[in-house]
Protein backbone atom coordinates (compact mmCIF):
# COMPACT_ATOMS: atom_id res chain seq x y z
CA UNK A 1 11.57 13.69 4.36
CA UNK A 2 10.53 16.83 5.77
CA UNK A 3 11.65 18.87 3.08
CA UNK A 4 9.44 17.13 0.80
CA UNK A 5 6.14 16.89 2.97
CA UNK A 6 4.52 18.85 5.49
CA UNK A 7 3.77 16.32 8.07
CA UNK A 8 3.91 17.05 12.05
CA UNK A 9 6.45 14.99 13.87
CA UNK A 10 5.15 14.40 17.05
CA UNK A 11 8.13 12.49 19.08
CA UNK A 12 6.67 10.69 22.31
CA UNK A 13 7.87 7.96 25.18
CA UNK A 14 5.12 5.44 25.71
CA UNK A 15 2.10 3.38 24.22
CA UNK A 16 -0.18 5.00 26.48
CA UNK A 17 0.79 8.57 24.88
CA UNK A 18 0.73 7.51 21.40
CA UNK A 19 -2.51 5.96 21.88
CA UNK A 20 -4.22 8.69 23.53
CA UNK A 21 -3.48 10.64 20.40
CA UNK A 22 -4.33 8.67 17.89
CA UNK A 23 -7.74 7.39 19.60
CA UNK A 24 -8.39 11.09 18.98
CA UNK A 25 -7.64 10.96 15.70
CA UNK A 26 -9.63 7.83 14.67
CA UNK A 27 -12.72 8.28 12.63
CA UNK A 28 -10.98 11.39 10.49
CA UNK A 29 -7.81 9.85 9.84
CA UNK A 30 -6.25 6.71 8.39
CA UNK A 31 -3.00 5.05 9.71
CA UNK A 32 -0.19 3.22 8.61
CA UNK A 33 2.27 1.49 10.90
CA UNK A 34 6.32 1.36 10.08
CA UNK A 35 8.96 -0.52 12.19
CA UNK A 36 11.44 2.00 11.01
CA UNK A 37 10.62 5.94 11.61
CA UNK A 38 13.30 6.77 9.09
CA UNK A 39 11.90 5.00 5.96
CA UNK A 40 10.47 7.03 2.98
CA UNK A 41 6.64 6.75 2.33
CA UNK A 42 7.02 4.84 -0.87
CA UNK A 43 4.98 2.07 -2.18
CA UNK A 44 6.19 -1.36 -3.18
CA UNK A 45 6.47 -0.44 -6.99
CA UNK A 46 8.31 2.60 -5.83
CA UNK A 47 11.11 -0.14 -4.32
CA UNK A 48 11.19 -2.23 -6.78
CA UNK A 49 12.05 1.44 -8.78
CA UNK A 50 15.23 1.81 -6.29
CA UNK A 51 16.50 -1.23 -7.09
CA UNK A 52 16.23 -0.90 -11.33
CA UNK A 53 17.82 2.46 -11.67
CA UNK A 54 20.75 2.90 -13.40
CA UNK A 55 20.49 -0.57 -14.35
CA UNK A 56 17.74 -0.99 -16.62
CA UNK A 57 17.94 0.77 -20.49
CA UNK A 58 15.80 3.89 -20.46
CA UNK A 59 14.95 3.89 -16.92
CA UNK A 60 12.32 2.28 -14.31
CA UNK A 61 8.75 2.54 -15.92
CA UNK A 62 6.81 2.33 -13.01
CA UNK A 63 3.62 2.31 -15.28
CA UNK A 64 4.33 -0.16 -18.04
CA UNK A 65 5.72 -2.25 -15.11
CA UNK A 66 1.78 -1.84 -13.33
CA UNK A 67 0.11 -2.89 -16.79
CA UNK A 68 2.28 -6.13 -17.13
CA UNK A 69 1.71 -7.30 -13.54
CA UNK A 70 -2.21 -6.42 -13.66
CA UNK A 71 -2.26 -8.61 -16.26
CA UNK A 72 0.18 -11.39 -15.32
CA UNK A 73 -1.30 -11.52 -12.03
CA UNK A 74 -4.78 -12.02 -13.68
CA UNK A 75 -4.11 -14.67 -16.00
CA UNK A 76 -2.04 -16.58 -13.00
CA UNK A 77 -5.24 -16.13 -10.86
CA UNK A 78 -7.57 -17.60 -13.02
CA UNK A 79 -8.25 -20.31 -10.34
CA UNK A 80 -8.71 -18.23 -7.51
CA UNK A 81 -12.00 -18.91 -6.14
CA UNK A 82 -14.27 -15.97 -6.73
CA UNK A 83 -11.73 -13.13 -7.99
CA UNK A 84 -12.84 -9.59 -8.44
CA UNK A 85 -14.04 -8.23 -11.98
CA UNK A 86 -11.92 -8.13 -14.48
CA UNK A 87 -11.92 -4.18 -14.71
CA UNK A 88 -12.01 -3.67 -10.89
CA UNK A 89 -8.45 -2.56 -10.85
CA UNK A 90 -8.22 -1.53 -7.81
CA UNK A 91 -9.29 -5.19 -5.99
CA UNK A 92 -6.92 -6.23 -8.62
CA UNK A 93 -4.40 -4.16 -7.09
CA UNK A 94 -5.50 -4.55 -3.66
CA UNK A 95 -5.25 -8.66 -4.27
CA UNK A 96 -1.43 -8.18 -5.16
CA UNK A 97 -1.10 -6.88 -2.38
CA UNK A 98 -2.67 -9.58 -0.67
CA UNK A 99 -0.39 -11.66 -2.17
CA UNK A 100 2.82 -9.54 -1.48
CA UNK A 101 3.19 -8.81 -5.16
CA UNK A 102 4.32 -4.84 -5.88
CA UNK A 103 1.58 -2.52 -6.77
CA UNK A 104 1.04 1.28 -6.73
CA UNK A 105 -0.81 1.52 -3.34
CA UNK A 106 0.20 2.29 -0.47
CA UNK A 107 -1.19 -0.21 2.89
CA UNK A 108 -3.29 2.32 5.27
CA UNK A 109 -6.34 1.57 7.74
CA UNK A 110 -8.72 2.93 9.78
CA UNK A 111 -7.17 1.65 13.15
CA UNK A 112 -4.79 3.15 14.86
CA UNK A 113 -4.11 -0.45 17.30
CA UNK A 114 -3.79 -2.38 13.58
CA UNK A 115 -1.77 0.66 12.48
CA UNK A 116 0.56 0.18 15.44
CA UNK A 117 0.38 -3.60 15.64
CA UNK A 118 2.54 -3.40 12.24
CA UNK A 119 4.83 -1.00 13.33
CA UNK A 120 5.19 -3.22 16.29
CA UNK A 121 6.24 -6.43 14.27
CA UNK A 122 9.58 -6.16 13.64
CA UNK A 123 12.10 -5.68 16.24
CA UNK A 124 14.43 -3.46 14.47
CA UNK A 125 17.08 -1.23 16.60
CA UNK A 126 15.41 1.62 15.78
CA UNK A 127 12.70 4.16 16.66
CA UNK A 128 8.91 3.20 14.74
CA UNK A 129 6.31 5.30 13.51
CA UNK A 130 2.52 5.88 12.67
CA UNK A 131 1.48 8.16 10.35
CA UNK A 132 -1.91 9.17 10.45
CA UNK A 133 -3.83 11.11 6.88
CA UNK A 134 -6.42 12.95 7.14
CA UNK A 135 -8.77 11.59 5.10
CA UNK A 136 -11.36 14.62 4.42
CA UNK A 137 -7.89 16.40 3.45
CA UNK A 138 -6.80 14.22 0.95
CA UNK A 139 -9.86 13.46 -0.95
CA UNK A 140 -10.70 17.24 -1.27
CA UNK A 141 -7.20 18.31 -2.78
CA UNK A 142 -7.80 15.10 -5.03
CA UNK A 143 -11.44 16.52 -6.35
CA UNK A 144 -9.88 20.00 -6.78
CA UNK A 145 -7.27 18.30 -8.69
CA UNK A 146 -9.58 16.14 -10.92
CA UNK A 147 -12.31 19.08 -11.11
CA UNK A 148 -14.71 17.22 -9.28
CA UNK A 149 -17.77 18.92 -8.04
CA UNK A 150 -19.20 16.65 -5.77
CA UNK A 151 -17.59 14.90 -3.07
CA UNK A 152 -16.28 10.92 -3.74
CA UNK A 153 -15.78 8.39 -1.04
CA UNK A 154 -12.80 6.15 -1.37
CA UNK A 155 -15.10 3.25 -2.64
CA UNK A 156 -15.97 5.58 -5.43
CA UNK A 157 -12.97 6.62 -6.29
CA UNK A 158 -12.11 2.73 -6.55
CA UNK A 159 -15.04 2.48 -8.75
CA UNK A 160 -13.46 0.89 -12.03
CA UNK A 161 -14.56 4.26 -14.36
CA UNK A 162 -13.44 6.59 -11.57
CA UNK A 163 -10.58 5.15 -11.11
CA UNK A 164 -9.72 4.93 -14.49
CA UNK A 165 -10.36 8.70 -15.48
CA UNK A 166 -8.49 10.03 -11.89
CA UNK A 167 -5.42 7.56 -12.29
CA UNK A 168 -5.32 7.57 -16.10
CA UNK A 169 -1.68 6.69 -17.75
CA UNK A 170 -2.24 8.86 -20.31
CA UNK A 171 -3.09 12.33 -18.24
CA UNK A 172 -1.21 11.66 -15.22
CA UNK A 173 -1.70 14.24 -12.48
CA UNK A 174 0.52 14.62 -9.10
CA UNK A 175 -2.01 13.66 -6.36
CA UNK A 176 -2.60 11.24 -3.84
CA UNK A 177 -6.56 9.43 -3.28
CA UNK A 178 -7.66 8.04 -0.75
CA UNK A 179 -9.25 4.80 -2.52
CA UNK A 180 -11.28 1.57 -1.10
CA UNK A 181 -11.02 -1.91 -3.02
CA UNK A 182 -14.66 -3.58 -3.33
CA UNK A 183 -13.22 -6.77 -3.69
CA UNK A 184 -10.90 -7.35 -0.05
CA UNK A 185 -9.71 -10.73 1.17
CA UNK A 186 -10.81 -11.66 5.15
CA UNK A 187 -7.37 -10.85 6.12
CA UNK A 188 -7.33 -6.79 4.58
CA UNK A 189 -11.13 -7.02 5.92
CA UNK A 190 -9.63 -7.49 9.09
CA UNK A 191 -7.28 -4.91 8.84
CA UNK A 192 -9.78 -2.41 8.39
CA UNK A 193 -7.68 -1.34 4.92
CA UNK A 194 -7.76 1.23 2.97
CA UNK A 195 -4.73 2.67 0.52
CA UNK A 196 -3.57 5.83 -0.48
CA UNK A 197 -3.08 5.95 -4.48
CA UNK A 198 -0.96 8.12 -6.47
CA UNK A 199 -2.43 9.80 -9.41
CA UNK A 200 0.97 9.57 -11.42
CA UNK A 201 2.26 6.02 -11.15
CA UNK A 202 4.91 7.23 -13.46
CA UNK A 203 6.86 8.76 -10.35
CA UNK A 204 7.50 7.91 -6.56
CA UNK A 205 4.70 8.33 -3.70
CA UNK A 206 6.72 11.51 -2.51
CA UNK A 207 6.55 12.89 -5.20
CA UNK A 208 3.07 13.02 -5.92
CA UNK A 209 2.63 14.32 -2.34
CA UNK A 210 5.00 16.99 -3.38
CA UNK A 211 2.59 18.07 -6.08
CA UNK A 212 -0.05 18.56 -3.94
CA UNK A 213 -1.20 22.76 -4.42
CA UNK A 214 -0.07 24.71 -1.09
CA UNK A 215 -2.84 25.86 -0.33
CA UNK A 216 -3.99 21.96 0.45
CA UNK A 217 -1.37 21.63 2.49
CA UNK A 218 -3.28 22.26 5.25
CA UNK A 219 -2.02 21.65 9.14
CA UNK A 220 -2.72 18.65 10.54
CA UNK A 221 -3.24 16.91 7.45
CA UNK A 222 -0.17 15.05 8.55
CA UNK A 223 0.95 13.61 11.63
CA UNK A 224 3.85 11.24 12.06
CA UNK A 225 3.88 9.83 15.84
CA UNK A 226 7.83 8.64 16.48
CA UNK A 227 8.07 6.23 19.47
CA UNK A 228 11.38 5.06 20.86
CA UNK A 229 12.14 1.22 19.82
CA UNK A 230 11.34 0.18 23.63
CA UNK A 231 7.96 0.43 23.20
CA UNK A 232 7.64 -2.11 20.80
CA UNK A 233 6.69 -5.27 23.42
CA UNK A 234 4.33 -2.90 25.11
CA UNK A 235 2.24 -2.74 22.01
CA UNK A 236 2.39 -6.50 21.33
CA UNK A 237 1.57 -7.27 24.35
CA UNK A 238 -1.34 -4.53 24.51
CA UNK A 239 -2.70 -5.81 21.24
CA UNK A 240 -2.23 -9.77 21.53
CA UNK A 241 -5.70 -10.27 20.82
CA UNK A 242 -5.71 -8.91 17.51
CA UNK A 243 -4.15 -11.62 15.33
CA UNK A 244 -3.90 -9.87 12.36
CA UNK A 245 -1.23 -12.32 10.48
CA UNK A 246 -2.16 -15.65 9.88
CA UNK A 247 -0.11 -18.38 11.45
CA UNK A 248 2.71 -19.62 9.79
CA UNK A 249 2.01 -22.48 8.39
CA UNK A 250 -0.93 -20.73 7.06
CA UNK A 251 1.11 -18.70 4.94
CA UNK A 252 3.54 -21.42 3.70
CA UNK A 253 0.39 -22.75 2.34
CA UNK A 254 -0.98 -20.17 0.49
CA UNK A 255 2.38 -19.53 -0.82
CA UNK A 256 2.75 -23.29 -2.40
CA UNK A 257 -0.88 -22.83 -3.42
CA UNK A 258 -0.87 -19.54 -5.52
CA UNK A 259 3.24 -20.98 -6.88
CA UNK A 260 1.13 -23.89 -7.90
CA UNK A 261 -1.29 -21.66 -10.09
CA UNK A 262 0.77 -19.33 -11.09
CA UNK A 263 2.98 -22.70 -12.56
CA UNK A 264 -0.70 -24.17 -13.71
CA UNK A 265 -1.30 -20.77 -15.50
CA UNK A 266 2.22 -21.18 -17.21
CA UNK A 267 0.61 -24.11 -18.82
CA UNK A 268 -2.61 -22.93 -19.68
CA UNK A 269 -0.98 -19.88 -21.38
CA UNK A 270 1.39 -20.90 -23.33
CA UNK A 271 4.59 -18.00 -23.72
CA UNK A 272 3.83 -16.16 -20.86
CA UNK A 273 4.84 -13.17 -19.55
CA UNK A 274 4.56 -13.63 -15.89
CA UNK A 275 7.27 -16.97 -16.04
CA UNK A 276 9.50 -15.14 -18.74
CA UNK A 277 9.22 -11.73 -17.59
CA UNK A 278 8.19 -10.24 -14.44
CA UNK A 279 8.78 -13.40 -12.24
CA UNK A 280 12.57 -13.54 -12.48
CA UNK A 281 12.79 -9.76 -11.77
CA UNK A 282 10.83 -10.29 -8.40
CA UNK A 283 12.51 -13.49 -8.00
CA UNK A 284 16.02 -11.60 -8.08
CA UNK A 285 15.24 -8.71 -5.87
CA UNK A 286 13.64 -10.59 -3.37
CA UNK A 287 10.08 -9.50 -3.94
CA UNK A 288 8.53 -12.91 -5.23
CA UNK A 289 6.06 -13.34 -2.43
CA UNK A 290 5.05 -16.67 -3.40
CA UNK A 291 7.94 -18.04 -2.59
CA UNK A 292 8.98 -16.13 0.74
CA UNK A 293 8.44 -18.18 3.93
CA UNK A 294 7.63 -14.36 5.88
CA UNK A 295 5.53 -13.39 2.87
């Protein structure tokens, strides 16, 4: 990885370390917890990408793949009690997500203790990590890159027209965003969420950090805090209160719930792509959240 970015790997022993750091951090940054310190920064359509090459005629097409869930995943929704705009792709996106379906974004937040509290989850044999982005960083190299001339929040680079011109399939351009969904569930409310968004969907996360201009790449714009796997139970234990996942039976129910739609949908639709299509390619790999008791 650290040929490809510029981050700053800052290796430390405890909790208390780590969290002196990034409570420094907080307000300019957003964070994103991962129970493995080795793992790429790559998005869930970027996985699903690992597993189709080589295997699929022409190649993984990241973006045609986008377009066909978007509008799967809408149709199948169409019971979903008070659903984001149609053209609001990015609280389209952002639901998917909710849902553990693959989309282009990549999970961040404004919390370093929700940021950690993921990285904490899994007990793994391995060292975690928590990135922190600086935000100001990001959405300036993204402007330059767009020829913006006034500054855009996150929320307005979500806006459905922004988002649209900046992250257009047709003129794709190497960048990452920093973009905010209008449309959250209570659980990404929660988690304080916001996601980083590649400009060309058409190639991995990395990549479009790699095409970031030098003279963005400023230091500090990313840090990457390592913490030996010990520490894990001292961050659970530090952030008990935050119950961030719902409980498990919680989840088994919205899984059986949004299976049922999705099923309903079928029948509503007619030929549809999201039974004959896209649902046994998740359902292969693993990735069909809907029916994944850890979903």
């Amino acid at each position: 990885m650290t040929d490809l970015l510029w981050e700053e790997t800052v290796p430390l022993g405890t909790w208390g370390d780590a969290k002196e750091l990034l409570n420094k951090l907080k307000g300019r940054y957003v964070f994103r917890g991962m129970a493995d310190s080795a793992w790429k920064l790559e998005t869930s359509l970027d996985r699903i990408g690992r597993f189709w090459n080589g295997e699929t005629k022409g190649g993984y097409r990241r973006a045609d793949c986008e377009e066909e869930l978007i509008d799967s995943f809408q149709r199948a929704s169409t019971v979903v009690q008070s659903p984001p705009a149609h053209d609001d792709r990015v609280s389209w996106l952002a639901l998917m997500r909710h849902y553990g379906l693959p989309s282009r974004l990549l999970d961040c937040t404004t919390s370093p203790s929700v940021a950690a509290y993921f990285a904490g989850q899994q007990d793994l044999d391995c060292d975690l990590a928590i990135w922190a982005f600086d935000k100001a960083a990001f959405q300036r190299s993204a402007q330059a890159s767009c020829g913006m001339l006034s500054p855009c929040t996150p929320l307005e680079f979500g806006d459905g027209a922004v988002f649209s011109a900046t992250f257009s399939k047709s003129n794709p351009r190497r960048l990452i965003a920093l973009v905010d969904a209008g449309h959250k569930s209570p659980r990404q409310e929660a988690q304080q969420g916001l996601f980083l968004c590649p400009g060309d969907v058409g190639c991995p996360f990395y990549r479009n950090l790699h095409g970031i201009p030098q003279e963005s790449r400023t230091k500090g714009s990313i840090y990457k805090v390592v913490l030996p796997r010990g520490v894990r139970n001292e961050i659970l234990a530090d952030l008990k209160g935050l119950d961030l996942l719902p409980p498990q039976e919680e989840v088994e129910k919205l899984c059986t719930e949004l299976k049922e739609r999705l099923e309903q949908s079928q029948k509503n639709h007619g030929h549809f792509e999201w039974k004959v299509v896209v649902k046994p390619i998740l359902k292969r790999y693993g990735l069909l959240g809907v029916e994944l008791a850890d979903h």
